[in-house]
Protein backbone atom coordinates (compact mmCIF):
# COMPACT_ATOMS: atom_id res chain seq x y z
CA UNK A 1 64.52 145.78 88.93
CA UNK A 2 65.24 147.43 91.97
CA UNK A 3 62.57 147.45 93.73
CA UNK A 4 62.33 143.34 93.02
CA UNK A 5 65.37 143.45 94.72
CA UNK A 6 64.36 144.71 97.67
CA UNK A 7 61.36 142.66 97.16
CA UNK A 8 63.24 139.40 97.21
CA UNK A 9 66.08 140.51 100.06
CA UNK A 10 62.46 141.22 102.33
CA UNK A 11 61.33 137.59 101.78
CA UNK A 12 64.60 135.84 102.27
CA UNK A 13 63.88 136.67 106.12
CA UNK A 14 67.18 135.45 107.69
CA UNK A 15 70.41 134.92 106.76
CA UNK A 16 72.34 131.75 107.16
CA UNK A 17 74.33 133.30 109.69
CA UNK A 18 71.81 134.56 111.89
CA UNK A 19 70.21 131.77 111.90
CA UNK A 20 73.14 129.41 112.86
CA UNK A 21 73.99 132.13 115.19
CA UNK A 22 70.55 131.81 116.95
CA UNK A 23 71.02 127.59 116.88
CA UNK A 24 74.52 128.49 119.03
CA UNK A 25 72.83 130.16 121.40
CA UNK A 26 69.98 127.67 121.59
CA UNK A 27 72.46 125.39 122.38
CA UNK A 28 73.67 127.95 125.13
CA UNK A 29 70.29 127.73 126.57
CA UNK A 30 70.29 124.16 126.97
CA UNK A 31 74.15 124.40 128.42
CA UNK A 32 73.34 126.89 131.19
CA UNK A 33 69.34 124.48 131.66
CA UNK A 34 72.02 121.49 132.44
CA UNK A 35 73.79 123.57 135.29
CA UNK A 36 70.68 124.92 136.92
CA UNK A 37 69.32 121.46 136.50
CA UNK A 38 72.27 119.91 138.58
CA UNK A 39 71.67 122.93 141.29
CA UNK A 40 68.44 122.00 141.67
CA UNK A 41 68.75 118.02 142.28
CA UNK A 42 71.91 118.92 144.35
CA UNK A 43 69.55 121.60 146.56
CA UNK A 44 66.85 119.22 146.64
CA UNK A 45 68.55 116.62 148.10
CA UNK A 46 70.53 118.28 151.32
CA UNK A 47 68.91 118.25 154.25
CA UNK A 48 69.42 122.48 154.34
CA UNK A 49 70.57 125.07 151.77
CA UNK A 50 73.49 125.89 152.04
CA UNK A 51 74.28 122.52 153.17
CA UNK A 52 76.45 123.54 156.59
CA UNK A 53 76.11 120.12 157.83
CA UNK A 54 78.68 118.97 155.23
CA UNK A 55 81.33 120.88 156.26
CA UNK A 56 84.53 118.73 157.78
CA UNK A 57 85.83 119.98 161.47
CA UNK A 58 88.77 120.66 159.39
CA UNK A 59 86.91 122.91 157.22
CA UNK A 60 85.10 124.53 160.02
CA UNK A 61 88.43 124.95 162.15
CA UNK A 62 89.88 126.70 158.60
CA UNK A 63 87.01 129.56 158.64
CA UNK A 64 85.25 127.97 155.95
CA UNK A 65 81.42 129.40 155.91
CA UNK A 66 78.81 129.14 152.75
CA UNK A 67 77.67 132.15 153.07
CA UNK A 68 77.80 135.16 150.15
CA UNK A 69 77.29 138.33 150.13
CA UNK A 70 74.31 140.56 148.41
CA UNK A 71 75.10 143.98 147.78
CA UNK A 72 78.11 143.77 145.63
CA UNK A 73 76.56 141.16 143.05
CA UNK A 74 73.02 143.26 143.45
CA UNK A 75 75.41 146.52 142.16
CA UNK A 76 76.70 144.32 139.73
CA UNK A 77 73.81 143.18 138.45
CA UNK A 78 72.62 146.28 137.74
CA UNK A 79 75.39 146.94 135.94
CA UNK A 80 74.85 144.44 133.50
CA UNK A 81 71.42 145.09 133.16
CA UNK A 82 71.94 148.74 131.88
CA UNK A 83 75.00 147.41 129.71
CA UNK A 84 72.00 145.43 127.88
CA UNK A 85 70.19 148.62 127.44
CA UNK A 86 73.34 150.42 126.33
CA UNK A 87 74.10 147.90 123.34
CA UNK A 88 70.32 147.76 122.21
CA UNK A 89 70.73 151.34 121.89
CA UNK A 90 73.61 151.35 119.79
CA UNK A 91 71.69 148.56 117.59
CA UNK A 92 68.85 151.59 117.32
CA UNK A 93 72.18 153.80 116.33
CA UNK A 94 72.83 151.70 113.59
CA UNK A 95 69.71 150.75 112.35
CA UNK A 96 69.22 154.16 111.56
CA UNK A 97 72.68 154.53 110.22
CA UNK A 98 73.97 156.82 113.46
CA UNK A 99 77.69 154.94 113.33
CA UNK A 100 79.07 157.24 116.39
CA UNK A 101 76.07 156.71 118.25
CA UNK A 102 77.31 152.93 117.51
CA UNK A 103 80.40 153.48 119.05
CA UNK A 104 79.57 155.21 121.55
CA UNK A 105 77.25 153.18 123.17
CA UNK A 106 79.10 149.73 122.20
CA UNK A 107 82.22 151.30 124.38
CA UNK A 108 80.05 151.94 126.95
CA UNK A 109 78.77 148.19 127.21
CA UNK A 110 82.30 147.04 127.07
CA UNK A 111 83.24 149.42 129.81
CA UNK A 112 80.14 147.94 132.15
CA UNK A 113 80.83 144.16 130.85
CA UNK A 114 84.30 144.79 132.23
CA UNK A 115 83.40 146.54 135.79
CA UNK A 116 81.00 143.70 135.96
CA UNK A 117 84.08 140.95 135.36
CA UNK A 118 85.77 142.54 137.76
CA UNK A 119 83.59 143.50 140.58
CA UNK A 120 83.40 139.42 140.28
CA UNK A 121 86.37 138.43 140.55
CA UNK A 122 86.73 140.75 143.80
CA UNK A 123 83.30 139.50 145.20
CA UNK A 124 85.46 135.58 144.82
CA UNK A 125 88.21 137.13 146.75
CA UNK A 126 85.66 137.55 149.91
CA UNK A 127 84.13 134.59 150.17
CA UNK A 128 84.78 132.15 152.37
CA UNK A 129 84.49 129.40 150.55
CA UNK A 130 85.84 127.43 147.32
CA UNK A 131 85.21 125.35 144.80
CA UNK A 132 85.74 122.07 146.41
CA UNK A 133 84.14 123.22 149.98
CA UNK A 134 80.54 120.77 149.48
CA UNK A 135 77.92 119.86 146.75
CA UNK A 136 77.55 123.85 147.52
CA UNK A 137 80.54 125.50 146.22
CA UNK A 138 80.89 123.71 142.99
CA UNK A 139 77.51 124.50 142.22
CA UNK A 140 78.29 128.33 142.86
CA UNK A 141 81.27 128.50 141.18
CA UNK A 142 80.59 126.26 138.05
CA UNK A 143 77.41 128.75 137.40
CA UNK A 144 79.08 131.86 138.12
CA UNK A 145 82.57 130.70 136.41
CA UNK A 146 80.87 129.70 133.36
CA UNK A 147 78.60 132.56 133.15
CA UNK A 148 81.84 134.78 133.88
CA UNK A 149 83.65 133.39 131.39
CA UNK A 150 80.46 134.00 128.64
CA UNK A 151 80.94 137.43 129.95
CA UNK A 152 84.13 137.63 129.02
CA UNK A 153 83.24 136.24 125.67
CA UNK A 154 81.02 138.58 124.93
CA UNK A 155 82.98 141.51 126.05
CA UNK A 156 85.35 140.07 123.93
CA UNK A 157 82.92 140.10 120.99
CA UNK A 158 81.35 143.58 121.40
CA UNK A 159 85.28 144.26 120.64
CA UNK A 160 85.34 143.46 117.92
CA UNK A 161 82.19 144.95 116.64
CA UNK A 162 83.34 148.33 118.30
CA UNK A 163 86.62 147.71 115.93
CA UNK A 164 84.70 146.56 112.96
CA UNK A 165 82.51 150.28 113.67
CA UNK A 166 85.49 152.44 113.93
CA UNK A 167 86.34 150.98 110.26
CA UNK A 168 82.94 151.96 109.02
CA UNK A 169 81.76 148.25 108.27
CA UNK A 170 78.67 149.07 109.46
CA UNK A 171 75.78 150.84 107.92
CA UNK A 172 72.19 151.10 108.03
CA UNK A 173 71.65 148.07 105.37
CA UNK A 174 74.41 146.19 106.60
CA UNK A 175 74.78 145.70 110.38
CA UNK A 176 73.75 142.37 110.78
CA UNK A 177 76.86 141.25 113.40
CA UNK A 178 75.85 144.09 115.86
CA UNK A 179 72.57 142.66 116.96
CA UNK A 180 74.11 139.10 116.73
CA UNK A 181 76.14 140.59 119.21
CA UNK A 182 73.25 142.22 120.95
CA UNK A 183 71.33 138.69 120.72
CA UNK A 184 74.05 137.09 122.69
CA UNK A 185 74.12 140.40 125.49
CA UNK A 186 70.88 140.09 126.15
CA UNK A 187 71.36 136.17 126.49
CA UNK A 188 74.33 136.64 129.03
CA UNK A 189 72.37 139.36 130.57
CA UNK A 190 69.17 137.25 131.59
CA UNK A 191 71.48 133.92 132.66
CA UNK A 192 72.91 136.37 135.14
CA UNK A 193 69.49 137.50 136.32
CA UNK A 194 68.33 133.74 136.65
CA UNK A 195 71.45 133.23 139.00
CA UNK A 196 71.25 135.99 140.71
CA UNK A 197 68.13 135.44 141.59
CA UNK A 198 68.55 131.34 142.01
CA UNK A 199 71.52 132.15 144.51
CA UNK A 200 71.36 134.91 146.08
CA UNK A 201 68.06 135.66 146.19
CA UNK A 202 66.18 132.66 147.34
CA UNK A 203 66.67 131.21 150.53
């Protein structure tokens, strides 16, 4: 009887759950393909990238420039990217029923997902630019905002499932949440490497 059990719980593949979870971020996908599609038109179409020749005398004479900087995104990029390797590991944790290595590592992406929100919001004090300065800066700051604020969400998330660890509602068998939450890391985590690379990377 058992082992039929573990017979049938092997064929039933996934669980509602996970698979509505994966539909949400599918969805996601197709969100954040709708932004870098409107980037795209909106950098095909000006004359030069960033579009300088836009800019009012009154915008000019205010010390407005389109210009951002590298090094502080590049840090926090790499940031992100090991906080993606930190919460995979804590998924390995779990999945061989290691709940401290769980928390552990779970804290840890927090921590990095939370540097990374803030090294942000400090790299929007510096520019020089806002949202409303050309086809350019809403661009920038509708991807980065959005993908911020999916940061935040999933800082947010990992919260809980560092909570829900620290209750022991996690085990070996049952841990299903933790790489949803994973699943949606790793998600955030390569949006961020597409915009990186989209604007600050190419010319």
């Amino acid at each position: 009887m058992a082992a039929h059990a573990v017979a049938t719980q092997e064929k039933q593949g996934l669980s509602n759950g996970m698979l509505g979870f994966i539909l949400f971020l599918a969805s996601e996908v197709m969100f954040f393909g709708g932004l870098f599609a409107a980037y795209f038109i909106a950098r095909s179409d000006a004359r030069e990238w960033p579009p300088v020749y836009l800019l009012t005398p009154e915008q000019v004479a205010a010390g407005v420039k389109l210009e951002v900087e590298f090094w502080l995104p590049f840090i926090a990029t790499i940031l992100l990217i090991t906080s993606s390797v930190t919460i995979q590991l804590g998924v390995f944790s779990i999945q061989r029923g290691n709940r401290s290595g769980l928390i552990r590592w779970t804290f840890i992406s927090i921590v990095l997902g939370l540097v990374f929100l803030v090294m942000q919001v400090y790299d929007y004090s510096q520019l020089h630019f806002g949202i409303g300065d050309t086809i350019y800066g809403t661009t920038f700051y509708t991807l980065t905002g959005f993908h911020g604020l999916h940061v935040l969400g999933g800082v947010i998330f990992m919260g809980i499932i560092l909570a829900r660890s620290l209750a022991g509602q996690f085990t070996a068998a049952n841990h299903e949440a933790v790489e949803a939450c994973s699943f949606y890391w790793h998600f955030v985590d390569v949006v961020w490497i597409a915009l990186f690379t989209t604007l600050y990377i190419i010319p």
